[in-house]
N, C-alpha and C. Protein backbone atom coordinates (compact mmCIF):
# COMPACT_ATOMS: atom_id res chain seq x y z
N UNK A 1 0.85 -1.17 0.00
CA UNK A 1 0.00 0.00 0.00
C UNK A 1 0.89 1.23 0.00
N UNK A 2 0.46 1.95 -1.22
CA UNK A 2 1.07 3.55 -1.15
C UNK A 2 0.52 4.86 -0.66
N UNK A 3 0.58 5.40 0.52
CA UNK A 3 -0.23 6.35 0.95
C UNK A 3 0.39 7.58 0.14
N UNK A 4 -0.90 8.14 -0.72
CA UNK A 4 -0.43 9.41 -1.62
C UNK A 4 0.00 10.43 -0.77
N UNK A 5 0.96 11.36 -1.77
CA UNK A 5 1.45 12.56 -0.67
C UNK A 5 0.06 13.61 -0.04
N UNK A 6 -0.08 13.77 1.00
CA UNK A 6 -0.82 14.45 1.56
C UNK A 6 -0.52 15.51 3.01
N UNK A 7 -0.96 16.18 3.25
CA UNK A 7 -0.67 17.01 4.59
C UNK A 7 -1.14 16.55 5.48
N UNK A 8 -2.35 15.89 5.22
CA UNK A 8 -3.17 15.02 6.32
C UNK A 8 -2.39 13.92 6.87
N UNK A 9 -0.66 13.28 6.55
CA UNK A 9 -0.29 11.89 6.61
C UNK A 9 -0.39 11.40 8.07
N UNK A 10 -0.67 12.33 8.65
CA UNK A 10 -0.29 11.97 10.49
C UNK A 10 -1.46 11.40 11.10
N UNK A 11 -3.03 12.36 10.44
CA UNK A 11 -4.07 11.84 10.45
C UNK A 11 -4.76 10.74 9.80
N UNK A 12 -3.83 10.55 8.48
CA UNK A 12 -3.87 9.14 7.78
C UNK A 12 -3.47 8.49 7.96
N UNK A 13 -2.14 8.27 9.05
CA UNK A 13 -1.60 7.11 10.07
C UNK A 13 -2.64 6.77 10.82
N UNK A 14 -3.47 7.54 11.31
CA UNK A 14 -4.07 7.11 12.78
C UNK A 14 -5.66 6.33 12.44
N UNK A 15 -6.00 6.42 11.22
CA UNK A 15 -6.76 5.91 10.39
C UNK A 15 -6.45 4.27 10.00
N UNK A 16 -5.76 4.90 9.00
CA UNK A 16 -4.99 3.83 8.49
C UNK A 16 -4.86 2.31 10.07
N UNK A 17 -3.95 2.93 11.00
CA UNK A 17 -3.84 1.89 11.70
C UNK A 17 -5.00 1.34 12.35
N UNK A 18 -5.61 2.27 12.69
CA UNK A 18 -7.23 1.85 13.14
C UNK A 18 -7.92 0.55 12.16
N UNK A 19 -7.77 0.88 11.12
CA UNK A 19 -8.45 -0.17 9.97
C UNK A 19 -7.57 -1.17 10.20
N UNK A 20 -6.48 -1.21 9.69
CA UNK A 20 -5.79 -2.53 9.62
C UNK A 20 -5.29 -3.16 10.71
N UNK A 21 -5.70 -2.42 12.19
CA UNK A 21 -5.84 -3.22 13.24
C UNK A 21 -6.62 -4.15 13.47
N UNK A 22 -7.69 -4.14 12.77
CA UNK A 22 -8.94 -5.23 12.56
C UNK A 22 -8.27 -6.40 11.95
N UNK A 23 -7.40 -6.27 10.66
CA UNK A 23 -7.19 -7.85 9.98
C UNK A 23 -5.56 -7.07 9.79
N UNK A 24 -4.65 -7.16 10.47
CA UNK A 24 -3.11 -6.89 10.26
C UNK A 24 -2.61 -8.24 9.20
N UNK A 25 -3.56 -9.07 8.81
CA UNK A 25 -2.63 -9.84 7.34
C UNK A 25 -2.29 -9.41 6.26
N UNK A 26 -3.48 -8.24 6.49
CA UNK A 26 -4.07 -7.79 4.96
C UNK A 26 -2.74 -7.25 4.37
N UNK A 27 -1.55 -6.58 5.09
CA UNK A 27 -0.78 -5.59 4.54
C UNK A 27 0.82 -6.37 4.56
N UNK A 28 1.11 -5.91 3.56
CA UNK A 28 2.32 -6.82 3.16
C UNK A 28 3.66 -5.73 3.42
N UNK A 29 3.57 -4.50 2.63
CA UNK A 29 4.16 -3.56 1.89
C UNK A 29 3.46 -2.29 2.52
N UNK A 30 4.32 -1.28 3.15
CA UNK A 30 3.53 -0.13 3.31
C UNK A 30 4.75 1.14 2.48
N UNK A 31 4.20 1.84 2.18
CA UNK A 31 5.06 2.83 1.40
C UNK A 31 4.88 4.51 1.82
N UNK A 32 5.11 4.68 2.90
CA UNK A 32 4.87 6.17 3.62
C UNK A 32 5.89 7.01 3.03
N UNK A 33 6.71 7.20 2.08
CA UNK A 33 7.93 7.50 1.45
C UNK A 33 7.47 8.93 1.35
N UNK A 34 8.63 10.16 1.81
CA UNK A 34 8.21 11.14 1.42
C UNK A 34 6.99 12.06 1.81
N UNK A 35 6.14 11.05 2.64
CA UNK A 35 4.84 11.77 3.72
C UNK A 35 5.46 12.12 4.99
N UNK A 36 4.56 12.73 5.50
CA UNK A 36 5.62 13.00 6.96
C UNK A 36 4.35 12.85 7.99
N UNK A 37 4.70 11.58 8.35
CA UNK A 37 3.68 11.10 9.58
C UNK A 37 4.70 11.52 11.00
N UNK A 38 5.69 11.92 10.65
CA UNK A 38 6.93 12.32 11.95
C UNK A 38 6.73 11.14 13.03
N UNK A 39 6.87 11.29 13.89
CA UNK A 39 7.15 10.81 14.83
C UNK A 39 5.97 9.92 15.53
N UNK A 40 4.82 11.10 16.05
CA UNK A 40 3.62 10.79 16.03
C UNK A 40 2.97 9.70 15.39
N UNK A 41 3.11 10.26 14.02
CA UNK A 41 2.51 9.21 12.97
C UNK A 41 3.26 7.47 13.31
N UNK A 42 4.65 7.58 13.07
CA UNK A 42 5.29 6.30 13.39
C UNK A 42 4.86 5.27 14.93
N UNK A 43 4.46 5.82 15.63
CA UNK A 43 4.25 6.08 17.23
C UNK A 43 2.72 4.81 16.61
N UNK A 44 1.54 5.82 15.92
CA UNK A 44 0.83 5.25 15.96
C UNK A 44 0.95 3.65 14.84
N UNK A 45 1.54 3.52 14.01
CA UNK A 45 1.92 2.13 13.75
C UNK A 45 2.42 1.22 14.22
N UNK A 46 3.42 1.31 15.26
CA UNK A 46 3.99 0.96 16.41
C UNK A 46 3.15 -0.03 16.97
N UNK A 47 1.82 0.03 17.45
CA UNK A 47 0.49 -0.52 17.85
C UNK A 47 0.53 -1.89 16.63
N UNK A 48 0.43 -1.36 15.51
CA UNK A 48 -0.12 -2.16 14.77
C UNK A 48 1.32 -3.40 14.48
N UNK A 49 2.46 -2.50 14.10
CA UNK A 49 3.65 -3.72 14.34
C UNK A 49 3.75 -4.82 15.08
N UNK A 50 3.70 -4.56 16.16
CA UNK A 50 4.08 -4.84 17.48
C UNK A 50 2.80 -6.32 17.48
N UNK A 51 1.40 -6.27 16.97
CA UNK A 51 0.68 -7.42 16.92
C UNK A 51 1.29 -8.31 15.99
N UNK A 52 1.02 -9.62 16.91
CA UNK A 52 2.01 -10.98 16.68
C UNK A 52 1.25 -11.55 14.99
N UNK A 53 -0.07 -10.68 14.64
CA UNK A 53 -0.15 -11.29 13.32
C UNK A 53 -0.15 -10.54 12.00
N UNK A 54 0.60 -9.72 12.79
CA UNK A 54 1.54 -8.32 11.70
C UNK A 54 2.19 -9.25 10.76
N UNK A 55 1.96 -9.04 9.50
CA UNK A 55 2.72 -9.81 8.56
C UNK A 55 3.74 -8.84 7.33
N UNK A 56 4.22 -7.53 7.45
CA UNK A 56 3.91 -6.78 7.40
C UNK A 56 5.79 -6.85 6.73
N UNK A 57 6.17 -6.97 5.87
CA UNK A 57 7.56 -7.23 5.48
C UNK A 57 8.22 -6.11 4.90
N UNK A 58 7.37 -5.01 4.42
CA UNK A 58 8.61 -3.93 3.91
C UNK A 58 7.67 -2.36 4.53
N UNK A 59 8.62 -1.84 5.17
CA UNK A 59 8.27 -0.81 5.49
C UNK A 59 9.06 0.33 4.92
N UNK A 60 8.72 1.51 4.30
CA UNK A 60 9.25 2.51 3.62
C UNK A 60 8.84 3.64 4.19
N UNK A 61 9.69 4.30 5.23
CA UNK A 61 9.09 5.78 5.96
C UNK A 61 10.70 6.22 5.65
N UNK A 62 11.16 6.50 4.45
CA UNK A 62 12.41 7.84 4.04
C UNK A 62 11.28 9.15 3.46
N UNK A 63 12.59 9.88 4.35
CA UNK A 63 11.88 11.86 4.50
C UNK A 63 10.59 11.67 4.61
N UNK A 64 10.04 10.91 6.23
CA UNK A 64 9.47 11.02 6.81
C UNK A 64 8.96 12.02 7.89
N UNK A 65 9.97 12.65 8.24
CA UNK A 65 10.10 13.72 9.07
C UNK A 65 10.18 12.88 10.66
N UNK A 66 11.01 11.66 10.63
CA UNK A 66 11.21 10.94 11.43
C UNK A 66 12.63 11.24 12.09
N UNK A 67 12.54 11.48 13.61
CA UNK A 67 13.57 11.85 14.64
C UNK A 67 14.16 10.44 15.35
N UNK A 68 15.14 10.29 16.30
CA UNK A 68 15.84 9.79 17.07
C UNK A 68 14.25 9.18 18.08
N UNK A 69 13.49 10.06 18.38
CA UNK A 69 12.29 9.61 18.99
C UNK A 69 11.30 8.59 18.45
N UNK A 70 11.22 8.72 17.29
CA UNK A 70 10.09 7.62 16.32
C UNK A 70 10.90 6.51 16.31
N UNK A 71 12.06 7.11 15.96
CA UNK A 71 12.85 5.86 16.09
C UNK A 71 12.98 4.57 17.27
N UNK A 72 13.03 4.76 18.03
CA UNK A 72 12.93 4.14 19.43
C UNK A 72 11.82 3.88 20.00
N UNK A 73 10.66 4.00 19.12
CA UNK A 73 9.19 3.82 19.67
C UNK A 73 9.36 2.38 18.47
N UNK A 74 9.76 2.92 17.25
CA UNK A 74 9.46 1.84 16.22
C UNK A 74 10.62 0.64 16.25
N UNK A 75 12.05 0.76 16.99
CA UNK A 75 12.57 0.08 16.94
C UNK A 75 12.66 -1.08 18.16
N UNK A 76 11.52 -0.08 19.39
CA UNK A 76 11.46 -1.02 20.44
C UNK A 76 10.11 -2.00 20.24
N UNK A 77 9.28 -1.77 19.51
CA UNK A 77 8.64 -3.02 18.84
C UNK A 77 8.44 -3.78 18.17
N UNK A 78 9.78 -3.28 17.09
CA UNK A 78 10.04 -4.52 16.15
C UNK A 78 11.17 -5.44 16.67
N UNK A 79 11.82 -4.85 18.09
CA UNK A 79 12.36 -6.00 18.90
C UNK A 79 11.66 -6.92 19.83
N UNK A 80 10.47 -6.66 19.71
CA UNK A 80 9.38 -7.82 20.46
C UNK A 80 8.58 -8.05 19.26
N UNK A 81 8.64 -7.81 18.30
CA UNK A 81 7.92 -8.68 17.43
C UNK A 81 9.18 -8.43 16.25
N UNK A 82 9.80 -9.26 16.15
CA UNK A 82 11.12 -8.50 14.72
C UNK A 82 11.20 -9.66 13.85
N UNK A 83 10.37 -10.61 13.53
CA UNK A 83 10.50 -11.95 12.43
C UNK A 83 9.81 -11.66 11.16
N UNK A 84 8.88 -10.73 11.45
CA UNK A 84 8.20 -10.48 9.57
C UNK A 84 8.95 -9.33 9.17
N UNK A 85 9.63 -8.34 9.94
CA UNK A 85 9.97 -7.21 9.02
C UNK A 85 11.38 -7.63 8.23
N UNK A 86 11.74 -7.40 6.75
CA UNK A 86 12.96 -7.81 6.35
C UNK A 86 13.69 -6.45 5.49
N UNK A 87 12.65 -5.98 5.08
CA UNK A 87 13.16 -3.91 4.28
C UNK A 87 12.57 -3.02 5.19
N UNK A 88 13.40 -2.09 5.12
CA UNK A 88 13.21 -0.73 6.45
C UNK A 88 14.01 0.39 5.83
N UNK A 89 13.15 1.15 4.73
CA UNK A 89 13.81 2.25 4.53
C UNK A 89 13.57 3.37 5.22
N UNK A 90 14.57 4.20 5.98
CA UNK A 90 14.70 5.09 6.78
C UNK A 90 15.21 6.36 6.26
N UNK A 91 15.88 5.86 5.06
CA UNK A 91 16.63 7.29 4.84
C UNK A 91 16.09 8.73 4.86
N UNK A 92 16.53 9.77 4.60
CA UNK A 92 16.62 11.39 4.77
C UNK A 92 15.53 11.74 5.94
N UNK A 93 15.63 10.71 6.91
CA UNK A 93 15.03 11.72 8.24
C UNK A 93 16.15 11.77 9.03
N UNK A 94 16.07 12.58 10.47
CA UNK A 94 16.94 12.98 11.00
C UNK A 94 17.30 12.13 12.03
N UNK A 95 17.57 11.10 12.11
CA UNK A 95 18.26 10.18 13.26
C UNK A 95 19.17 10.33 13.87
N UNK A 96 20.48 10.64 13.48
CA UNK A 96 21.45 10.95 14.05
C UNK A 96 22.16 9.78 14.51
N UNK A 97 23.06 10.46 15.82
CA UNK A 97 23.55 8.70 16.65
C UNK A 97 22.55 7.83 17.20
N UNK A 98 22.18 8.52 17.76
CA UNK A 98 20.52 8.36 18.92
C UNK A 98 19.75 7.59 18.01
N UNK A 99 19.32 7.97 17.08
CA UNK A 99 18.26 6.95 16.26
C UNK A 99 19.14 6.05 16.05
N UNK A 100 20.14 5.62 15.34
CA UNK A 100 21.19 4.87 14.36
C UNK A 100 21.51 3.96 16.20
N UNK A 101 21.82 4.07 16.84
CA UNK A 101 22.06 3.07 18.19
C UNK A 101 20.58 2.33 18.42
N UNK A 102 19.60 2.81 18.28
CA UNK A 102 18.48 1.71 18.83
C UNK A 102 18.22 1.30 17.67
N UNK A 103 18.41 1.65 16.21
CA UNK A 103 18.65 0.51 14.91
C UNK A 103 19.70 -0.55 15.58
N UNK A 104 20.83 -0.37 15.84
CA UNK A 104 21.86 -0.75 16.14
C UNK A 104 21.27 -2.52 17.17
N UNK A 105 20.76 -1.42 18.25
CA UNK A 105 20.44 -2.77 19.07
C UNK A 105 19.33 -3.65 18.30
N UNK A 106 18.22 -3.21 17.66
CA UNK A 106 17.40 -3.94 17.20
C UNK A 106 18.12 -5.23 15.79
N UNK A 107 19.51 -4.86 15.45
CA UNK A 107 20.02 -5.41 14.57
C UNK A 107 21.13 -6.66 15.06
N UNK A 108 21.41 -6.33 16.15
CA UNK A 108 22.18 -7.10 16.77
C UNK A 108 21.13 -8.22 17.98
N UNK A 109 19.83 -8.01 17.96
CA UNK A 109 19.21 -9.31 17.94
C UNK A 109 18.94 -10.40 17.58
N UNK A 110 19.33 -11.65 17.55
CA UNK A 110 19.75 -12.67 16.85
C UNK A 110 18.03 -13.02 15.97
N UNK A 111 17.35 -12.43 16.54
CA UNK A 111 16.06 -12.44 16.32
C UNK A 111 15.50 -11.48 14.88
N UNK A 112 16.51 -10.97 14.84
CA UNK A 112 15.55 -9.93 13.78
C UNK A 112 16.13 -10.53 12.60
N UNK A 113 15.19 -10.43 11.33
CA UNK A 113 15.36 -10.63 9.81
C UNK A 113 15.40 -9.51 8.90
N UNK A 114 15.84 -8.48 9.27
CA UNK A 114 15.83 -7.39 8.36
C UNK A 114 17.34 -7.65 7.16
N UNK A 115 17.15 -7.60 5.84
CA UNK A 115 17.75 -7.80 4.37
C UNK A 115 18.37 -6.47 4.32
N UNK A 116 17.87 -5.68 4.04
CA UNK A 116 17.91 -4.63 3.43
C UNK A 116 17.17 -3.76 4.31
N UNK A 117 18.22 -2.44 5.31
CA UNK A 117 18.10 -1.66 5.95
C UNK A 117 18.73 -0.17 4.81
N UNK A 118 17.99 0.76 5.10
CA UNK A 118 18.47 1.85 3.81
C UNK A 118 18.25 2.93 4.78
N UNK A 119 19.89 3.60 5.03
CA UNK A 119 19.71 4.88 6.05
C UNK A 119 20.54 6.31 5.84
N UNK A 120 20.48 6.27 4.19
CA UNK A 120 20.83 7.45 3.47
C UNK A 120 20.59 8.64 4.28
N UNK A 121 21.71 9.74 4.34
CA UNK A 121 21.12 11.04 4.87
C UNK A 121 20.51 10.76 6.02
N UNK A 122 20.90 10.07 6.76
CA UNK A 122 20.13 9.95 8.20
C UNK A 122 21.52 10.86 9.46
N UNK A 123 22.04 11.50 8.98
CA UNK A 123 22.83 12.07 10.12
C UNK A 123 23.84 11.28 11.08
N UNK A 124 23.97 10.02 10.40
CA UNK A 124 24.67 9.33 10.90
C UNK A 124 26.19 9.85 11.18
N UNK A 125 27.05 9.53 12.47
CA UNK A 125 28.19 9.93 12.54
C UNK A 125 29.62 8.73 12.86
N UNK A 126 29.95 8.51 13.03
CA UNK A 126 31.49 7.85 13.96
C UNK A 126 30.34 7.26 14.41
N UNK A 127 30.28 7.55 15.74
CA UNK A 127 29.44 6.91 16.48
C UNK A 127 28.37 5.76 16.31
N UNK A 128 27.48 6.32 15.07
CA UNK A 128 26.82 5.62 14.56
C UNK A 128 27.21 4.44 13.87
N UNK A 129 28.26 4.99 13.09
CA UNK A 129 28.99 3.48 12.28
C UNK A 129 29.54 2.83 13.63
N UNK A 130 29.92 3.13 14.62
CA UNK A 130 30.70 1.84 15.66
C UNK A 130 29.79 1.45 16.28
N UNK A 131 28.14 1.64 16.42
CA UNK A 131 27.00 1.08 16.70
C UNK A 131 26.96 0.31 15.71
N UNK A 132 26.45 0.56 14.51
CA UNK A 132 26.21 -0.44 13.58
C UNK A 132 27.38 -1.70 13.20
N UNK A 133 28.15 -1.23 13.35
CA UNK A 133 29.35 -2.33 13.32
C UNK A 133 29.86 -3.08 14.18
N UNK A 134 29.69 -2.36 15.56
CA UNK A 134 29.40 -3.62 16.54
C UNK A 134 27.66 -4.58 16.30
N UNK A 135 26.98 -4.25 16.31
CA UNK A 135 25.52 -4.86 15.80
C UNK A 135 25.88 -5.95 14.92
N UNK A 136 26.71 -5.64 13.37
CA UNK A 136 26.71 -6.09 12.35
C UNK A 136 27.78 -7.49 12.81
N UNK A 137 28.75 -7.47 13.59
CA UNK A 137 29.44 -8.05 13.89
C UNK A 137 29.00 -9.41 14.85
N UNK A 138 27.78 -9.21 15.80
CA UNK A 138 27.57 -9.85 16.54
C UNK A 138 26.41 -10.68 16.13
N UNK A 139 25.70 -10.04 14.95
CA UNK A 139 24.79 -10.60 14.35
C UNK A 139 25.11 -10.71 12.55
N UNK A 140 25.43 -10.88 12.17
CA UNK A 140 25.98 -10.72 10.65
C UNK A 140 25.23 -11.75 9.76
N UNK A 141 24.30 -12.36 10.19
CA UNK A 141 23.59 -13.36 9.43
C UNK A 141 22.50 -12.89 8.82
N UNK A 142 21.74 -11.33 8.76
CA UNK A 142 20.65 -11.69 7.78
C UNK A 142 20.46 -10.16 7.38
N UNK A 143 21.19 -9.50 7.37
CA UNK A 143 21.52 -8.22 6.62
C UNK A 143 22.42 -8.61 5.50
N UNK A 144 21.52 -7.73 4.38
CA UNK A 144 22.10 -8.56 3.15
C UNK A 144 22.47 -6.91 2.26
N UNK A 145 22.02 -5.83 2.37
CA UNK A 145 22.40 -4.57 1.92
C UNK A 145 22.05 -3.50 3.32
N UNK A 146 22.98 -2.30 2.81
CA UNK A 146 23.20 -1.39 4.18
C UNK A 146 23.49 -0.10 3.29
N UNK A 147 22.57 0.92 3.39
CA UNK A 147 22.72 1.89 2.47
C UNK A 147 23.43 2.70 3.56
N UNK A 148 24.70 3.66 3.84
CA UNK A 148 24.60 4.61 4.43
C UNK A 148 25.28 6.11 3.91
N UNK A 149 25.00 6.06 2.73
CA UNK A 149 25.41 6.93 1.31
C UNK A 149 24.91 8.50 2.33
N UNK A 150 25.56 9.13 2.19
CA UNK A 150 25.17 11.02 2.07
C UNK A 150 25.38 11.33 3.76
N UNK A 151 26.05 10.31 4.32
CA UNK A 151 26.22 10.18 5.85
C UNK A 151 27.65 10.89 5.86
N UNK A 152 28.22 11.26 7.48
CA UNK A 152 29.47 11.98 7.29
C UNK A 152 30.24 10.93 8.48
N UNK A 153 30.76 9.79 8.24
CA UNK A 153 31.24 9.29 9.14
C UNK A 153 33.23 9.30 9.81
N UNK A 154 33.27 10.58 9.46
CA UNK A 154 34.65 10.79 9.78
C UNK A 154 35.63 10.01 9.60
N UNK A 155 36.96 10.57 10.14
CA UNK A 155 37.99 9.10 10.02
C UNK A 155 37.81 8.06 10.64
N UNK A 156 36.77 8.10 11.86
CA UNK A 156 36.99 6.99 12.90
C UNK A 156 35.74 6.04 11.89
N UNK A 157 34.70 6.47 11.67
CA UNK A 157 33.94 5.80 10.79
C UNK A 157 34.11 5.09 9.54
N UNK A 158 35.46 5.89 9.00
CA UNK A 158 35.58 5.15 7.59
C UNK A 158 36.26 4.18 7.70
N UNK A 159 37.38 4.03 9.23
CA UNK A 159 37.95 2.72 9.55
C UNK A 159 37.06 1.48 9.72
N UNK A 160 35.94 2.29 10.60
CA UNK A 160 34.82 1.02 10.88
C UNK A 160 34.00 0.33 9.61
N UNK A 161 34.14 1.17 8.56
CA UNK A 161 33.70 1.01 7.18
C UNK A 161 34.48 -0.44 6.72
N UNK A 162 35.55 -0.04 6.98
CA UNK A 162 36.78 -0.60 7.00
C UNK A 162 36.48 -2.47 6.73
N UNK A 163 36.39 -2.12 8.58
CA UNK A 163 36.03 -3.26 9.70
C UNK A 163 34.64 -3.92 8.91
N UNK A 164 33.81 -3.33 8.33
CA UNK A 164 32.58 -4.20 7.36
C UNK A 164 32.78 -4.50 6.63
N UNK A 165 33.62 -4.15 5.70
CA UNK A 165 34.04 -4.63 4.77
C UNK A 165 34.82 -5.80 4.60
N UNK A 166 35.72 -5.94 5.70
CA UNK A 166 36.52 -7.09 6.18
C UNK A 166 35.42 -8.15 6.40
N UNK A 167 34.34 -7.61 7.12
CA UNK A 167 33.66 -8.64 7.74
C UNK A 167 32.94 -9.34 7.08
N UNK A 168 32.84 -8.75 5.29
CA UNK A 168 31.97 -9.35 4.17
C UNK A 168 32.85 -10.94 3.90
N UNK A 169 33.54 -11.03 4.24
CA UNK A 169 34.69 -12.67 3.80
C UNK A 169 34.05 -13.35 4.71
N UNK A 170 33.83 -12.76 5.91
CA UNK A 170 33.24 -13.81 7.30
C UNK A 170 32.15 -15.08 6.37
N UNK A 171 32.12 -16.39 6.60
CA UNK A 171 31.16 -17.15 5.58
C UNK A 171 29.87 -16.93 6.29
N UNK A 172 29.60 -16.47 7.63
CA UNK A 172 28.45 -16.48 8.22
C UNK A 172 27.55 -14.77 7.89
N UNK A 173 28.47 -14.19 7.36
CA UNK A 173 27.78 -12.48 7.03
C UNK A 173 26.60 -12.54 5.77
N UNK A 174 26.11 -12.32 5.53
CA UNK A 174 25.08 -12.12 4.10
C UNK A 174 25.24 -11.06 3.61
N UNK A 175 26.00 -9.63 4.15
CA UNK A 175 25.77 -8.45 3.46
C UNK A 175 26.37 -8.92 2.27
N UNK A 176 25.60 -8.19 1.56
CA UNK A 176 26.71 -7.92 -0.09
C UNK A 176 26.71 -6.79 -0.33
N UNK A 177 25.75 -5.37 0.07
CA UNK A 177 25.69 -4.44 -0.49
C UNK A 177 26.24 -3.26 0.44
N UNK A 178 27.03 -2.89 0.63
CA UNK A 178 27.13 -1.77 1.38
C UNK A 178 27.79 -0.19 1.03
């Protein structure tokens, strides 16, 4: 499902989840790309994730108008429910370290199946890459691409870049794309 661009998107989250709280099979694919349900909006899907018959495999909220806060509402319930989600595009909202660390922990759950995480322009720093690379390291089995293009991860980051890249030989890693 593609929610068209609208101003209303925050009020079309709270809709939206209302309905498909009734039958959460129905939705496979959600595509919020470019709407800005912010934080709020994410907050209220959260509800709907988080039910165990969420089937619900690609989620797309880039330039969402999503903070370090949505983040940690949405990443602390796809760590109690984290087996159907496998795409999570995040890119051009503002996460920072703060968002990019509770990705971090939700990735380094042996539990989660996310393929393809995409966190373009997310404000990522140093910091962030030695979150994600400790994560990637301890869990390296089912991340299979890692966008973090338009990010500024300094010298200490591009070593840790480094360190992923090394870690693509590991036979137990799946990334290929980074």
């Amino acid at each position: 499902m593609r929610l068209l661009k609208s101003d209303a998107a925050e009020k079309a989250c709270v809709y939206l989840t209302s309905v498909l709280g009734t039958n959460p099979l129905l939705l496979t694919k959600l595509d919020l790309g470019g709407k800005t349900p912010g934080d709020s909006g994410v907050k209220q899907f959260c509800a709907l994730l988080g039910d165990s018959h969420c089937k619900l495999k690609t989620l797309k909220l880039n330039d969402s108008g999503i903070t370090a806060e949505g983040c940690a509402a949405l990443t602390s319930v796809l760590r109690s429910n984290p087996s159907h989600l496998i795409e999570l595009n995040l890119s051009e909202n503002k996460l920072g370290v703060s968002g990019v660390k509770h990705i971090s922990t939700l990735l380094g759950n042996t539990d989660c199946k996310l393929q393809t995480l995409l966190l373009s322009d997310c404000g990522v720093t140093g910091d962030g890459y030695a979150a994600l690379t400790s994560a990637l390291k301890s869990n390296p089995s089912h991340l299979v691409e890692l966008d973090l293009r338009g990010n500024d991860p300094g010298d200490s980051g591009v070593e840790l870049l480094t360190d992923l890249h090394n870690l693509l030989d590991d036979p137990y890693c799946k990334l290929k794309t980074l």
